[in-house]
PDB file of N, CA and C in Angstrom:
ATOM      1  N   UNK A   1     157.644 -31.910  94.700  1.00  0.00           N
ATOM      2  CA  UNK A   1     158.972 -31.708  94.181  1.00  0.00           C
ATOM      3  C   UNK A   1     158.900 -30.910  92.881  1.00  0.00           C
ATOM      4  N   UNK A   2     159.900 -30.089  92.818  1.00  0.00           N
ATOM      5  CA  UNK A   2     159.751 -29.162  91.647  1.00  0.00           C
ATOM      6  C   UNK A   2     160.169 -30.080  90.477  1.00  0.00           C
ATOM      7  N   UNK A   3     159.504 -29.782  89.230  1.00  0.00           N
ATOM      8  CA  UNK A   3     160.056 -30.517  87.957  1.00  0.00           C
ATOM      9  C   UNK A   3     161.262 -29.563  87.362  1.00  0.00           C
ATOM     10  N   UNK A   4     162.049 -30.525  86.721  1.00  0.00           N
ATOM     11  CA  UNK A   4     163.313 -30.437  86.401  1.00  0.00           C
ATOM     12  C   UNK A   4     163.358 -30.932  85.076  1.00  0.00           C
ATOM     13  N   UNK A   5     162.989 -29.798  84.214  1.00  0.00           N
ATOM     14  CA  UNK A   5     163.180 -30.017  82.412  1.00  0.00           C
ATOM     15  C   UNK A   5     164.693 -30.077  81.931  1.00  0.00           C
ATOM     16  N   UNK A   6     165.430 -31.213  81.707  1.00  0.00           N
ATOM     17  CA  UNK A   6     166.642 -31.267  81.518  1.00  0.00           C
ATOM     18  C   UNK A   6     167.608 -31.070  80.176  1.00  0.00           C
ATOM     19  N   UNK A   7     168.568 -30.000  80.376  1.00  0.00           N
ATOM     20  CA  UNK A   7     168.631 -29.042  80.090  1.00  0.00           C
ATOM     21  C   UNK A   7     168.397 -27.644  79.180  1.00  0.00           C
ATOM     22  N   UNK A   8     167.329 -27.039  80.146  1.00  0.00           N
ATOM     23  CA  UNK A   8     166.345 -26.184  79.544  1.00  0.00           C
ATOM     24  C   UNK A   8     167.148 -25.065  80.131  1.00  0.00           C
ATOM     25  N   UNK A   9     167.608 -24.972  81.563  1.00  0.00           N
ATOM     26  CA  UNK A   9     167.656 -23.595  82.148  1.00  0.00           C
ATOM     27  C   UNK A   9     169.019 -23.435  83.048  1.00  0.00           C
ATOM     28  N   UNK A  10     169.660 -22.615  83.230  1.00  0.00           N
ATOM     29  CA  UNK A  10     170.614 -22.829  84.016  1.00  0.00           C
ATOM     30  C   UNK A  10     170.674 -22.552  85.658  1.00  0.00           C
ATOM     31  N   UNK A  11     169.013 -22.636  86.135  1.00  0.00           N
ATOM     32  CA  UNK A  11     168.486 -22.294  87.695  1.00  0.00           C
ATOM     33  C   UNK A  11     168.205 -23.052  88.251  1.00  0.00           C
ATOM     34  N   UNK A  12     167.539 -24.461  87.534  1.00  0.00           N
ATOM     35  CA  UNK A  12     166.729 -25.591  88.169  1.00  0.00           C
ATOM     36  C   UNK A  12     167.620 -25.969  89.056  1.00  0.00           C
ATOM     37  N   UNK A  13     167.119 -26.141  90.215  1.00  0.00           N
ATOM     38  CA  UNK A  13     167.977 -27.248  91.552  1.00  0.00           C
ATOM     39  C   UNK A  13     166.950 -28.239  92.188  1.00  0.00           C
ATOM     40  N   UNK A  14     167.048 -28.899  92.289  1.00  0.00           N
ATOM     41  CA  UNK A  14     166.300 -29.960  93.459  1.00  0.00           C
ATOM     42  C   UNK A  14     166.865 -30.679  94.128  1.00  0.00           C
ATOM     43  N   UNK A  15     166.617 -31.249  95.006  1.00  0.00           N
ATOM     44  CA  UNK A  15     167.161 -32.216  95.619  1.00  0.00           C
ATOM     45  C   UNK A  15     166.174 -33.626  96.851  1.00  0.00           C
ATOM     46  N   UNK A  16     167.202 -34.482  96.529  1.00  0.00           N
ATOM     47  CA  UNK A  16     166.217 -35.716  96.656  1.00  0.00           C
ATOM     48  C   UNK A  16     167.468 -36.598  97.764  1.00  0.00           C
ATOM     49  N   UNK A  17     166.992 -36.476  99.294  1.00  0.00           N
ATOM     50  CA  UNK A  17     167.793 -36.797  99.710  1.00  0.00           C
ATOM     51  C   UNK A  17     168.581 -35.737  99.879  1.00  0.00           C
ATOM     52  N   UNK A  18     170.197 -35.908 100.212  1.00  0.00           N
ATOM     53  CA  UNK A  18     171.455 -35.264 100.379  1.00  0.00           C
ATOM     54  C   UNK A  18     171.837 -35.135  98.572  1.00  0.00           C
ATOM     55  N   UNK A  19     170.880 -35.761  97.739  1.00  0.00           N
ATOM     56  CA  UNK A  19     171.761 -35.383  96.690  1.00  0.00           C
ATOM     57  C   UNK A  19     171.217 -34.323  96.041  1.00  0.00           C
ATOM     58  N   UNK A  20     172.318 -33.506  95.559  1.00  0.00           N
ATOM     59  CA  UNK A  20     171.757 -31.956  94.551  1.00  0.00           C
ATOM     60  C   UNK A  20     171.732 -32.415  93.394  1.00  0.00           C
ATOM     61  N   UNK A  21     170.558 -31.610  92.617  1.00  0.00           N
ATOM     62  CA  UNK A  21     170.770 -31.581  91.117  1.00  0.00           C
ATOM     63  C   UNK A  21     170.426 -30.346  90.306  1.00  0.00           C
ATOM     64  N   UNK A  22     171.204 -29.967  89.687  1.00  0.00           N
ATOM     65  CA  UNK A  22     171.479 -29.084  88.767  1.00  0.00           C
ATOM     66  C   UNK A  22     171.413 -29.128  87.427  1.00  0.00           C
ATOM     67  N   UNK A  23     170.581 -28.523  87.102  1.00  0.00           N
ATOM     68  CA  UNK A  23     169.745 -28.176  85.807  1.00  0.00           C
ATOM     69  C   UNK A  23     170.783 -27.062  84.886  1.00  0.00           C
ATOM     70  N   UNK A  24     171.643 -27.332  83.717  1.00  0.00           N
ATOM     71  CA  UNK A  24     172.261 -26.420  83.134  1.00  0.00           C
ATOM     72  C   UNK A  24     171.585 -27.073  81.584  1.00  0.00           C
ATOM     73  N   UNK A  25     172.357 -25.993  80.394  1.00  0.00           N
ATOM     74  CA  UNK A  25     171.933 -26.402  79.491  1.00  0.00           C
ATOM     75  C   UNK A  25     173.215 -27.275  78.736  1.00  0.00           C
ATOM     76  N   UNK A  26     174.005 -27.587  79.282  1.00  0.00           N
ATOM     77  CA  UNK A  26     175.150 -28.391  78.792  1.00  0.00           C
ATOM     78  C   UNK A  26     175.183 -29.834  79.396  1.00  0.00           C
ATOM     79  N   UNK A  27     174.324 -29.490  80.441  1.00  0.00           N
ATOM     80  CA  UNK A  27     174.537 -31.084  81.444  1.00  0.00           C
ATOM     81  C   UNK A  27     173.706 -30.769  82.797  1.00  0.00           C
ATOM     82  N   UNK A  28     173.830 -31.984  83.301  1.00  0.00           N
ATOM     83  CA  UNK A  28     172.985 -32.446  84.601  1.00  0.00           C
ATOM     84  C   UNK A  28     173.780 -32.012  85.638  1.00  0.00           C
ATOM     85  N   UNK A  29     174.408 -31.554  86.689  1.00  0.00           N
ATOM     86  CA  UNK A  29     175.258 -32.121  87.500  1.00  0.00           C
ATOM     87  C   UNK A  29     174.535 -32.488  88.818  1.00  0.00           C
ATOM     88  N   UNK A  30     175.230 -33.877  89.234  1.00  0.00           N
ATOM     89  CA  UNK A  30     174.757 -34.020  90.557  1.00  0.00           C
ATOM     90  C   UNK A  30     175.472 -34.105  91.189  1.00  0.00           C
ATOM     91  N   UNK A  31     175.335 -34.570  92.632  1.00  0.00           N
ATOM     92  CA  UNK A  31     176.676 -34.270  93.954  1.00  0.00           C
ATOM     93  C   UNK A  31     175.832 -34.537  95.328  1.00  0.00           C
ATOM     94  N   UNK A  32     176.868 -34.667  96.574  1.00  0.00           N
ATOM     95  CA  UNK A  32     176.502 -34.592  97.347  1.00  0.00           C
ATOM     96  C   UNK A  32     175.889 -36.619  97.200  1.00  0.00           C
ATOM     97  N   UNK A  33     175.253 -36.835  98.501  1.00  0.00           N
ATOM     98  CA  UNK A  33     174.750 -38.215  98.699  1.00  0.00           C
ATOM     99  C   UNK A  33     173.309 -38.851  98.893  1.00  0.00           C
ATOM    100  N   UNK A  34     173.127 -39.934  98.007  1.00  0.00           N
ATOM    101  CA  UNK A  34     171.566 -40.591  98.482  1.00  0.00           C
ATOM    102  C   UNK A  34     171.875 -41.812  98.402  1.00  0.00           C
ATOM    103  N   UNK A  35     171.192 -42.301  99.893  1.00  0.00           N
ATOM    104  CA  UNK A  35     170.900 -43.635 100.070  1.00  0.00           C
ATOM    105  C   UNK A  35     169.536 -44.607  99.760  1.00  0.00           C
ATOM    106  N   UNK A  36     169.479 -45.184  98.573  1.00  0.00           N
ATOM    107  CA  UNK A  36     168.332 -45.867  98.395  1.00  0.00           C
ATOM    108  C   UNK A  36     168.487 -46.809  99.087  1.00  0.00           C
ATOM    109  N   UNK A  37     167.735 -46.771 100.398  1.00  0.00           N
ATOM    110  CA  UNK A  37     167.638 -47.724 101.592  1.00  0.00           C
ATOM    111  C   UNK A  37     166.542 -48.821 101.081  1.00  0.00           C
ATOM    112  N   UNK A  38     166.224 -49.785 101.757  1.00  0.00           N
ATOM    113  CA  UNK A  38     165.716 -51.206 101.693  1.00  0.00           C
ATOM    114  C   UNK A  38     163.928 -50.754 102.431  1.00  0.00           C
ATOM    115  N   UNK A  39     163.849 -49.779 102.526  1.00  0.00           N
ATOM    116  CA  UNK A  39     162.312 -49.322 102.776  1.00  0.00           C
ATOM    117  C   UNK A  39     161.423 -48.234 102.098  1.00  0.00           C
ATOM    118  N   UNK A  40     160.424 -48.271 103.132  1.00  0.00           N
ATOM    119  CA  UNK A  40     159.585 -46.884 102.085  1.00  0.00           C
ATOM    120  C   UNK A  40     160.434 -45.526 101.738  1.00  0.00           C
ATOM    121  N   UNK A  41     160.969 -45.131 102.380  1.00  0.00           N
ATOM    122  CA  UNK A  41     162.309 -43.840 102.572  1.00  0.00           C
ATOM    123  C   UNK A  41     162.414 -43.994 101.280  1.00  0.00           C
ATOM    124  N   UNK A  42     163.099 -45.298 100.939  1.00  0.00           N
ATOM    125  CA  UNK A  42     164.321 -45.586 100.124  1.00  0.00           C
ATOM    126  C   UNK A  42     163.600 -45.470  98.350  1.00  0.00           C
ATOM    127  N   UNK A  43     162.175 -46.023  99.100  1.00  0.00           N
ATOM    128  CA  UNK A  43     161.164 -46.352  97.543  1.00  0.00           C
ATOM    129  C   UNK A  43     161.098 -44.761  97.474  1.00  0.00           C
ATOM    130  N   UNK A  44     160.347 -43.776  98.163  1.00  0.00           N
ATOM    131  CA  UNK A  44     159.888 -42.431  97.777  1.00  0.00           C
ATOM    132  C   UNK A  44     161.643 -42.098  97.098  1.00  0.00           C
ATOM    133  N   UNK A  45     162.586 -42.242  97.670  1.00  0.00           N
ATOM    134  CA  UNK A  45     163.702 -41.142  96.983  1.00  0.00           C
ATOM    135  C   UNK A  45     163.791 -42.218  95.455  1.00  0.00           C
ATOM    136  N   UNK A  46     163.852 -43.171  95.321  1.00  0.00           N
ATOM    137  CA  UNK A  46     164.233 -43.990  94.085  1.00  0.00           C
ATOM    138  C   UNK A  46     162.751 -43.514  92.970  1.00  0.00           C
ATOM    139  N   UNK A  47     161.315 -43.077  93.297  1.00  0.00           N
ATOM    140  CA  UNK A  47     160.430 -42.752  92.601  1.00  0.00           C
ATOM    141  C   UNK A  47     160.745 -41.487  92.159  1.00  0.00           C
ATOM    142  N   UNK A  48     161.462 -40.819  92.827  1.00  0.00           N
ATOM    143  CA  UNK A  48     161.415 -39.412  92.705  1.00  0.00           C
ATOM    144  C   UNK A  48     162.722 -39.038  91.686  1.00  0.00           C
ATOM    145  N   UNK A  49     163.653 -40.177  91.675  1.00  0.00           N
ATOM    146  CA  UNK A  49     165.108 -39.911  91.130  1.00  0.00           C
ATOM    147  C   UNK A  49     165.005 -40.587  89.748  1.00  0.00           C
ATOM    148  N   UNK A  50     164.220 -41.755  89.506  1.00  0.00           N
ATOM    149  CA  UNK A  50     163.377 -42.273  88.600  1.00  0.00           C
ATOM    150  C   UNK A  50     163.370 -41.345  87.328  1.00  0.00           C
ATOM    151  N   UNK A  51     161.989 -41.058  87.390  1.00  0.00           N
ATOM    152  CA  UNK A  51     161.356 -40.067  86.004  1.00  0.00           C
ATOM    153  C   UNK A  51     162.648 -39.016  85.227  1.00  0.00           C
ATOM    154  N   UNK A  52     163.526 -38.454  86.908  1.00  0.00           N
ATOM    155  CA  UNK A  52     164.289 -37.844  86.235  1.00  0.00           C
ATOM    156  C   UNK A  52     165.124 -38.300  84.965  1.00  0.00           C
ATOM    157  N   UNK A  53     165.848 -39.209  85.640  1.00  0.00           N
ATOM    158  CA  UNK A  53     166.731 -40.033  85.005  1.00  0.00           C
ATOM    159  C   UNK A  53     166.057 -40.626  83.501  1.00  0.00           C
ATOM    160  N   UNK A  54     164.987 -40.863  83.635  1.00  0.00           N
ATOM    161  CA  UNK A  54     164.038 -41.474  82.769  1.00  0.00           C
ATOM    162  C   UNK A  54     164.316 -40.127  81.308  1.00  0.00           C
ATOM    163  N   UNK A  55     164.016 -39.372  81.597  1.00  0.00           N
ATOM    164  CA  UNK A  55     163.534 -38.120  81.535  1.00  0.00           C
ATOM    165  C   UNK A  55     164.908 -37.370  80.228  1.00  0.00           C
ATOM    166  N   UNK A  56     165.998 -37.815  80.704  1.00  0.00           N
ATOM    167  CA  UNK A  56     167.135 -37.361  80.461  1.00  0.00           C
ATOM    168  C   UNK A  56     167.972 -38.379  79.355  1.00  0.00           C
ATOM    169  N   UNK A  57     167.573 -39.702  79.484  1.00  0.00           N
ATOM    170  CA  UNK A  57     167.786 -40.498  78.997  1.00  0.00           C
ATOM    171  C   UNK A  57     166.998 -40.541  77.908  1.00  0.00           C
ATOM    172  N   UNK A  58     165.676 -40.195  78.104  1.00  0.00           N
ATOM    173  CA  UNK A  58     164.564 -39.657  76.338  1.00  0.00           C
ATOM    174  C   UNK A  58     165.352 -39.014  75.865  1.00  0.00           C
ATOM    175  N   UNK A  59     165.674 -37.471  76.214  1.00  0.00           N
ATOM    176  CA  UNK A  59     166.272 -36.740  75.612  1.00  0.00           C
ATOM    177  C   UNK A  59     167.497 -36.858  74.712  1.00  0.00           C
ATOM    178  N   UNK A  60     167.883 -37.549  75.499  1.00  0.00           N
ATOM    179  CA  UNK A  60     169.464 -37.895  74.972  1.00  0.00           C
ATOM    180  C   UNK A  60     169.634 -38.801  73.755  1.00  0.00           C
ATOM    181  N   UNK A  61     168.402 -39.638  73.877  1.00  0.00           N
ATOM    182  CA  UNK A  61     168.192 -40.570  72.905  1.00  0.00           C
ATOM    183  C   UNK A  61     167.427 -39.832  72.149  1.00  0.00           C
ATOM    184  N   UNK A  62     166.895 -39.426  71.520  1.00  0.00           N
ATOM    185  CA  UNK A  62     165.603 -38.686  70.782  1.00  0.00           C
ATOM    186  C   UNK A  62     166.996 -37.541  69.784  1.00  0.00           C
ATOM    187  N   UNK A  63     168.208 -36.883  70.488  1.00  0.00           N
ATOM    188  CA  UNK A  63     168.979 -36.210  69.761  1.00  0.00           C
ATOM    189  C   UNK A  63     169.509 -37.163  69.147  1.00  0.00           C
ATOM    190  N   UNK A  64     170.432 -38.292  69.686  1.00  0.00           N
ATOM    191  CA  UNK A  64     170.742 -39.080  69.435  1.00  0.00           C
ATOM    192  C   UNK A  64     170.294 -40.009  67.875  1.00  0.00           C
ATOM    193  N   UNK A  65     169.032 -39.905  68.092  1.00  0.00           N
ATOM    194  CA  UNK A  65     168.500 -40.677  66.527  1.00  0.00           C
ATOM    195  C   UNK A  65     168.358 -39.117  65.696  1.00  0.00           C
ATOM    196  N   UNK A  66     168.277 -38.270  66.178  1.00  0.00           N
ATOM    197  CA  UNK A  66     167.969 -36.837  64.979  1.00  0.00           C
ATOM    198  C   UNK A  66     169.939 -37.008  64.427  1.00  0.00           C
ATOM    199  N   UNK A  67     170.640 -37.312  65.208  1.00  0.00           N
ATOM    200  CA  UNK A  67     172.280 -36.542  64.855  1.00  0.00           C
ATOM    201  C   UNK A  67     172.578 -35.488  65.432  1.00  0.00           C
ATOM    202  N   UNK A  68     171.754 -34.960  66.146  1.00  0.00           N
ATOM    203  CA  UNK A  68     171.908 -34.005  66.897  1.00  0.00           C
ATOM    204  C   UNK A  68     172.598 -34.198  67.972  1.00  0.00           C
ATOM    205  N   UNK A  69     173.216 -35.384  68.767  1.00  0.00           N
ATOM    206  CA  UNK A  69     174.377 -35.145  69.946  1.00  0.00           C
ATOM    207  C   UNK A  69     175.412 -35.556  69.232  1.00  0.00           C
ATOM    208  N   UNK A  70     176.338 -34.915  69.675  1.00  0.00           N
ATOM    209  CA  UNK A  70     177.641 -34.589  69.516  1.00  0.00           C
ATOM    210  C   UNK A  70     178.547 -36.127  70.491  1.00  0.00           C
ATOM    211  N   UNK A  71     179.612 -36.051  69.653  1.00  0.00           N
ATOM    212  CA  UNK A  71     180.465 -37.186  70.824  1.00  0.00           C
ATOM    213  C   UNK A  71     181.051 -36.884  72.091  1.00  0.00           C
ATOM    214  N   UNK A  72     180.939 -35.733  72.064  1.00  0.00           N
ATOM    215  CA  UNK A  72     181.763 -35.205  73.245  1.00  0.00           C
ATOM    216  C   UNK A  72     181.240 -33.411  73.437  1.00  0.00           C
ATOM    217  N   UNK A  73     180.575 -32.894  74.386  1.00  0.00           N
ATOM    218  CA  UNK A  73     179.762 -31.578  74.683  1.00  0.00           C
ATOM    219  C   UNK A  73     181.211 -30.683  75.127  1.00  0.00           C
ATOM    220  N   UNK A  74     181.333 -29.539  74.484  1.00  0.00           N
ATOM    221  CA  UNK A  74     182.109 -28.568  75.014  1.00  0.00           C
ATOM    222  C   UNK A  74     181.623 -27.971  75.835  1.00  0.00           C
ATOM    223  N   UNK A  75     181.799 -28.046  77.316  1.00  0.00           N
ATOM    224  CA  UNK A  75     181.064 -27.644  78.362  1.00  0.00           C
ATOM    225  C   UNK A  75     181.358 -25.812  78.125  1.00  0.00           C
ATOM    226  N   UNK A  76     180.299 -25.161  78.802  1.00  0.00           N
ATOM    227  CA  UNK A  76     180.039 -23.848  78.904  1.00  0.00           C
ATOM    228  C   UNK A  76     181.032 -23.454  80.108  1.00  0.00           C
ATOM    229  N   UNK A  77     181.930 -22.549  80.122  1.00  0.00           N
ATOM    230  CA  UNK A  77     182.230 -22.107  81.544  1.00  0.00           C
ATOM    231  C   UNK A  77     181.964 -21.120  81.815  1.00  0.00           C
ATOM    232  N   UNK A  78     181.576 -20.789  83.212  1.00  0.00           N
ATOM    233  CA  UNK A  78     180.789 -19.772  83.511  1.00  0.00           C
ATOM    234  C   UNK A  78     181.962 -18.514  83.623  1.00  0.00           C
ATOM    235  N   UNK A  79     180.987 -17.428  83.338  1.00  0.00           N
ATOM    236  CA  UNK A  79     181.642 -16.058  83.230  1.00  0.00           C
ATOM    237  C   UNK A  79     181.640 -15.082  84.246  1.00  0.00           C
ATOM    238  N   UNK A  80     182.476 -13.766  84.328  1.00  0.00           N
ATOM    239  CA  UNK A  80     182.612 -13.295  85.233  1.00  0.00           C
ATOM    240  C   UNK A  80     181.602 -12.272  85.113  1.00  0.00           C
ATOM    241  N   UNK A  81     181.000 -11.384  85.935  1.00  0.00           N
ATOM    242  CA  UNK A  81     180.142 -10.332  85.546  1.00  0.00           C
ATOM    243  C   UNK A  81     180.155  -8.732  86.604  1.00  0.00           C
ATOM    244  N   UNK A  82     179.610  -7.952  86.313  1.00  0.00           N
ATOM    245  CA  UNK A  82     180.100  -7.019  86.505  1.00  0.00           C
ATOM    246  C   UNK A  82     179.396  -6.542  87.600  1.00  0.00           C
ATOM    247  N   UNK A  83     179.904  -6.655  88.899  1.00  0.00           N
ATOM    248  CA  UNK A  83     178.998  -6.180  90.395  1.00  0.00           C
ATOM    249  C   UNK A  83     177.924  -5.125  89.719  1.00  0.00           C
ATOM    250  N   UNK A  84     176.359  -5.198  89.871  1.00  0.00           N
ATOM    251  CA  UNK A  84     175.901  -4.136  89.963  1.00  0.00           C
ATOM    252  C   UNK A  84     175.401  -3.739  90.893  1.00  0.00           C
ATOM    253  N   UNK A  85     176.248  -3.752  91.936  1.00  0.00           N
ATOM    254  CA  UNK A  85     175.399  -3.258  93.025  1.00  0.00           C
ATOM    255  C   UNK A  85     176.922  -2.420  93.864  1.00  0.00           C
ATOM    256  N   UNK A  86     177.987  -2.768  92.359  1.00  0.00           N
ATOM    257  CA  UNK A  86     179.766  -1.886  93.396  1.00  0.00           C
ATOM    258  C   UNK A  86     179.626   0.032  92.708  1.00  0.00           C
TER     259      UNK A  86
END
């Protein structure tokens, strides 16, 4: 599974299960569905969804004690750009 440095880049995708995740530098987004079932299936997708989460939750905390997060992120919206290929 590809690693997913959270939010470093605005390309990262993976997915674990039916669920997507998206790597921006404003936020995580996820979507789509996973079932952490009652077997091995269920253990590999919950190991794998794990670290992330783990991962994101350092981060968040680590700004968090600097003062560095904000109460509320003004999300980025994406822009329009100019066909280069019209």
């Amino acid at each position: 599974m590809e690693k997913l440095e959270p939010f470093a880049d605005e390309e990262t995708v993976i997915e674990i299960g039916k669920l997507t995740i998206e790597n921006r530098l404003d936020r995580i987004a996820m979507y789509g569905s996973l079932d952490l079932t009652k077997d091995k299936e269920g253990l590999q997708m919950a190991r794998e969804l794990h670290p992330l989460l783990a991962n994101v939750v350092k981060l968040l905390s680590k700004l968090e004690a600097n003062g560095d997060l904000p109460e509320k992120v003004q999300l980025i919206k994406p822009g329009v750009v100019k066909n280069p290929f019209a």
